[in-house]
N, C-alpha and C. Protein backbone atom coordinates (compact mmCIF):
# COMPACT_ATOMS: atom_id res chain seq x y z
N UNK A 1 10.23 5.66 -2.43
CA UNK A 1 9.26 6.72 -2.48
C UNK A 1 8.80 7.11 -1.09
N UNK A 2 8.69 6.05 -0.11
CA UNK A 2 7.41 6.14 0.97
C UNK A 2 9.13 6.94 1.93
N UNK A 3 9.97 6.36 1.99
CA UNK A 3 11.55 6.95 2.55
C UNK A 3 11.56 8.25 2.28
N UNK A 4 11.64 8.83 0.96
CA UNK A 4 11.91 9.90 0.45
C UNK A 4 10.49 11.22 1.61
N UNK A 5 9.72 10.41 0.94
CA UNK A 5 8.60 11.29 1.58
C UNK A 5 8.66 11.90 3.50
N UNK A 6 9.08 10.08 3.87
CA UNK A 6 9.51 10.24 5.45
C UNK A 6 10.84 11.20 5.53
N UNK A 7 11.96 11.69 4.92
CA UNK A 7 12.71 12.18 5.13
C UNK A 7 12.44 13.70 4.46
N UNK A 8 12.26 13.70 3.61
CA UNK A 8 11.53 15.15 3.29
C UNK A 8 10.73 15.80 4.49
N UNK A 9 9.27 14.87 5.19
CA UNK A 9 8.57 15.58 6.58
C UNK A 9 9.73 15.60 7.44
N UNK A 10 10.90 14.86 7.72
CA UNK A 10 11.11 14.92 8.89
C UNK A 10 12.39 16.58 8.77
N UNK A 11 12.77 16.84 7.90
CA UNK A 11 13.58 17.98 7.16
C UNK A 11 12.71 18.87 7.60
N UNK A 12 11.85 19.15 7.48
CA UNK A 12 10.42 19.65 7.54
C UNK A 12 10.13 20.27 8.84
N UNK A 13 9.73 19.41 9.57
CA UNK A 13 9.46 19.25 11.15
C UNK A 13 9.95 19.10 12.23
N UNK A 14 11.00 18.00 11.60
CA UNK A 14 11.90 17.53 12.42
C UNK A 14 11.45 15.92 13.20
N UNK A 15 10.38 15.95 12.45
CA UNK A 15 9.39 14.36 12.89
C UNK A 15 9.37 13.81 12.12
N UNK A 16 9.20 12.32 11.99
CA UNK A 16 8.20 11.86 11.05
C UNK A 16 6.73 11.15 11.76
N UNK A 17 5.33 11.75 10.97
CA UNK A 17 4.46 11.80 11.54
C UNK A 17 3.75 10.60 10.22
N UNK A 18 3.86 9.45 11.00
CA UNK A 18 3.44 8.02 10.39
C UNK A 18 1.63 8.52 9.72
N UNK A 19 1.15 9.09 10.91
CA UNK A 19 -0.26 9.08 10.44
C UNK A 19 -0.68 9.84 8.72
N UNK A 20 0.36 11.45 8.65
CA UNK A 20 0.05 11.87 7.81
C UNK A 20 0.43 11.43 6.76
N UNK A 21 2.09 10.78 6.61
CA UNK A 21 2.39 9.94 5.66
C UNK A 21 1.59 8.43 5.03
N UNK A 22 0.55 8.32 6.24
CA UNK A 22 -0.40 7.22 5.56
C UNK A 22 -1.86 7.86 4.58
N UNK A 23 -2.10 9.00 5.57
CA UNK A 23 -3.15 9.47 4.45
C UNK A 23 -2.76 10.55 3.29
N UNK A 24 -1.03 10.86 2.59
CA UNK A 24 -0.70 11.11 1.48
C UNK A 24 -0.78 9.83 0.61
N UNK A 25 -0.23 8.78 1.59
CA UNK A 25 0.00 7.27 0.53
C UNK A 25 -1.38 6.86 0.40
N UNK A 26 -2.16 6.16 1.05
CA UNK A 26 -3.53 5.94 1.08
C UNK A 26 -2.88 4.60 1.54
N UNK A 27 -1.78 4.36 2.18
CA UNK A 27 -1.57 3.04 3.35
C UNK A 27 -2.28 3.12 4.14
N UNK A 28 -2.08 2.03 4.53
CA UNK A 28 -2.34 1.95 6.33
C UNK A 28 -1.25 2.04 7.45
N UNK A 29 -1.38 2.64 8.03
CA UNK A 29 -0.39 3.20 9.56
C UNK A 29 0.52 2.32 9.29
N UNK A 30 0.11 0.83 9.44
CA UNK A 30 1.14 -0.17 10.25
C UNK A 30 1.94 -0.69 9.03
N UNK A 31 1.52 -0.66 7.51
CA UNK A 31 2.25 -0.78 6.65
C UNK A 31 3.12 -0.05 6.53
N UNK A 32 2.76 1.72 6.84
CA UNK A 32 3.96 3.13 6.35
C UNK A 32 5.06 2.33 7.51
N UNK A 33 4.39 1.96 8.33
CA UNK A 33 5.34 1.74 9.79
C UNK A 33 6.56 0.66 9.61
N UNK A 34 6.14 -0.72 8.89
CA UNK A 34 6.98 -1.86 8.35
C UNK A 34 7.97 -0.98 6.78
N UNK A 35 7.21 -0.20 6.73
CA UNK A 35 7.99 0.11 5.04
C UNK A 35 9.13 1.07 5.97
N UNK A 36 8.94 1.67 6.77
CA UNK A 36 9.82 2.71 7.24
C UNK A 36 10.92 2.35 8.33
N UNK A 37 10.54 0.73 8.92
CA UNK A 37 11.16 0.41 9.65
C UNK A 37 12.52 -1.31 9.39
N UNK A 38 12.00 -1.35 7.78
CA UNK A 38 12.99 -1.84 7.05
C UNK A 38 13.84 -1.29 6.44
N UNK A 39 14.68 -2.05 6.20
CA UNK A 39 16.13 -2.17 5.44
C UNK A 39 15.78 -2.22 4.13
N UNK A 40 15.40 -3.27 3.35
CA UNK A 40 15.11 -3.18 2.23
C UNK A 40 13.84 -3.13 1.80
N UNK A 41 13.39 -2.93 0.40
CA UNK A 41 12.13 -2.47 0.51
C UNK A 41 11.65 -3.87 0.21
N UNK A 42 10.37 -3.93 0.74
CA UNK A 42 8.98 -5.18 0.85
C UNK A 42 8.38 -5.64 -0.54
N UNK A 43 8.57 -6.52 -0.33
CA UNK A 43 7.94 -7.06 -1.62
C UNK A 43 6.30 -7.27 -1.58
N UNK A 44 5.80 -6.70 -2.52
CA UNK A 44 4.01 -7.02 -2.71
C UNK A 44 3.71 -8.45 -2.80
N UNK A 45 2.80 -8.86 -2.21
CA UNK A 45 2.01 -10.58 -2.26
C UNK A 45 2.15 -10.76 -3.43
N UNK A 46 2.24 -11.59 -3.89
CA UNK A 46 2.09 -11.86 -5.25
C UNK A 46 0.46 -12.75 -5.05
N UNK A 47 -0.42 -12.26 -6.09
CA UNK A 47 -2.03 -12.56 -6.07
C UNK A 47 -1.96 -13.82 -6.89
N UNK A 48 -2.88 -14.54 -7.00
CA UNK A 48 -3.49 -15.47 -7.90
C UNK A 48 -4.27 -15.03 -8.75
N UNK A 49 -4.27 -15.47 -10.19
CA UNK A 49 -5.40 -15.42 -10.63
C UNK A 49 -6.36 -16.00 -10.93
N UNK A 50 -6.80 -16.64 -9.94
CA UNK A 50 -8.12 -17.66 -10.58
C UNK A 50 -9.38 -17.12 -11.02
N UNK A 51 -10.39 -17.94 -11.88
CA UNK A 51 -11.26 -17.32 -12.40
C UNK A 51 -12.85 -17.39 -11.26
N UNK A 52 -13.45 -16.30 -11.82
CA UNK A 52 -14.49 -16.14 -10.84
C UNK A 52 -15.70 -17.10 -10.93
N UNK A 53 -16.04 -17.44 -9.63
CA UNK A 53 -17.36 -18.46 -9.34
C UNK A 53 -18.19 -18.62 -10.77
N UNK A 54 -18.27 -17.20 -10.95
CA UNK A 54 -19.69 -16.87 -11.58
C UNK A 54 -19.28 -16.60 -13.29
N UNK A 55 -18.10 -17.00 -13.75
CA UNK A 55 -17.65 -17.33 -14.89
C UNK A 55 -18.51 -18.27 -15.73
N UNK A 56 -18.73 -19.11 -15.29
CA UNK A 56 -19.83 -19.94 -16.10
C UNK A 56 -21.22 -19.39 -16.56
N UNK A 57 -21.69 -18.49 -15.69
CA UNK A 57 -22.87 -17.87 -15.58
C UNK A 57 -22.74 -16.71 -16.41
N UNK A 58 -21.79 -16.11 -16.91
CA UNK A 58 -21.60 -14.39 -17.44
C UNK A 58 -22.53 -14.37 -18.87
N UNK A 59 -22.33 -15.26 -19.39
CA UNK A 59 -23.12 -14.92 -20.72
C UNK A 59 -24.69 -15.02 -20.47
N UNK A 60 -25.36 -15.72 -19.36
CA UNK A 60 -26.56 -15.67 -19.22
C UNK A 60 -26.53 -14.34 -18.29
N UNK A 61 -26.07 -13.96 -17.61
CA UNK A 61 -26.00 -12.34 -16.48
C UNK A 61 -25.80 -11.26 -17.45
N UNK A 62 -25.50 -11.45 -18.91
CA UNK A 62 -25.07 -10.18 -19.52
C UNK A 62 -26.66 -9.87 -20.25
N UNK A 63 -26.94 -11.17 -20.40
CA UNK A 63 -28.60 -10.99 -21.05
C UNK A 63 -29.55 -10.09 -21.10
């Protein structure tokens, strides 16, 4: 997607202009910059899900 987009502006312009392609994506610069400057595409963190501090507390906070 983020490729397509960089090659579409640069068809375009004849540039690709990292900044504007970050505020269509709602990236950040240096991410459009790693996504555009790999080979294959990046894999997302994979998150945890642990449960929150305040899990014990929810039924008295909903009160």
């Amino acid at each position: 997607m983020l490729k397509d987009l960089a090659r579409e502006q640069e068809q375009n312009t004849g540039r690709v202009n990292i900044s504007e392609l970050s505020r269509e994506t709602g990236l950040d610069r240096k991410t459009v910059r790693r996504y555009l400057r790999s080979d294959h595409p990046l894999e997302t963190p994979h998150t945890r899900n642990k449960p929150s501090k305040l899990d014990p507390y929810k039924p008295y906070i909903q009160e």
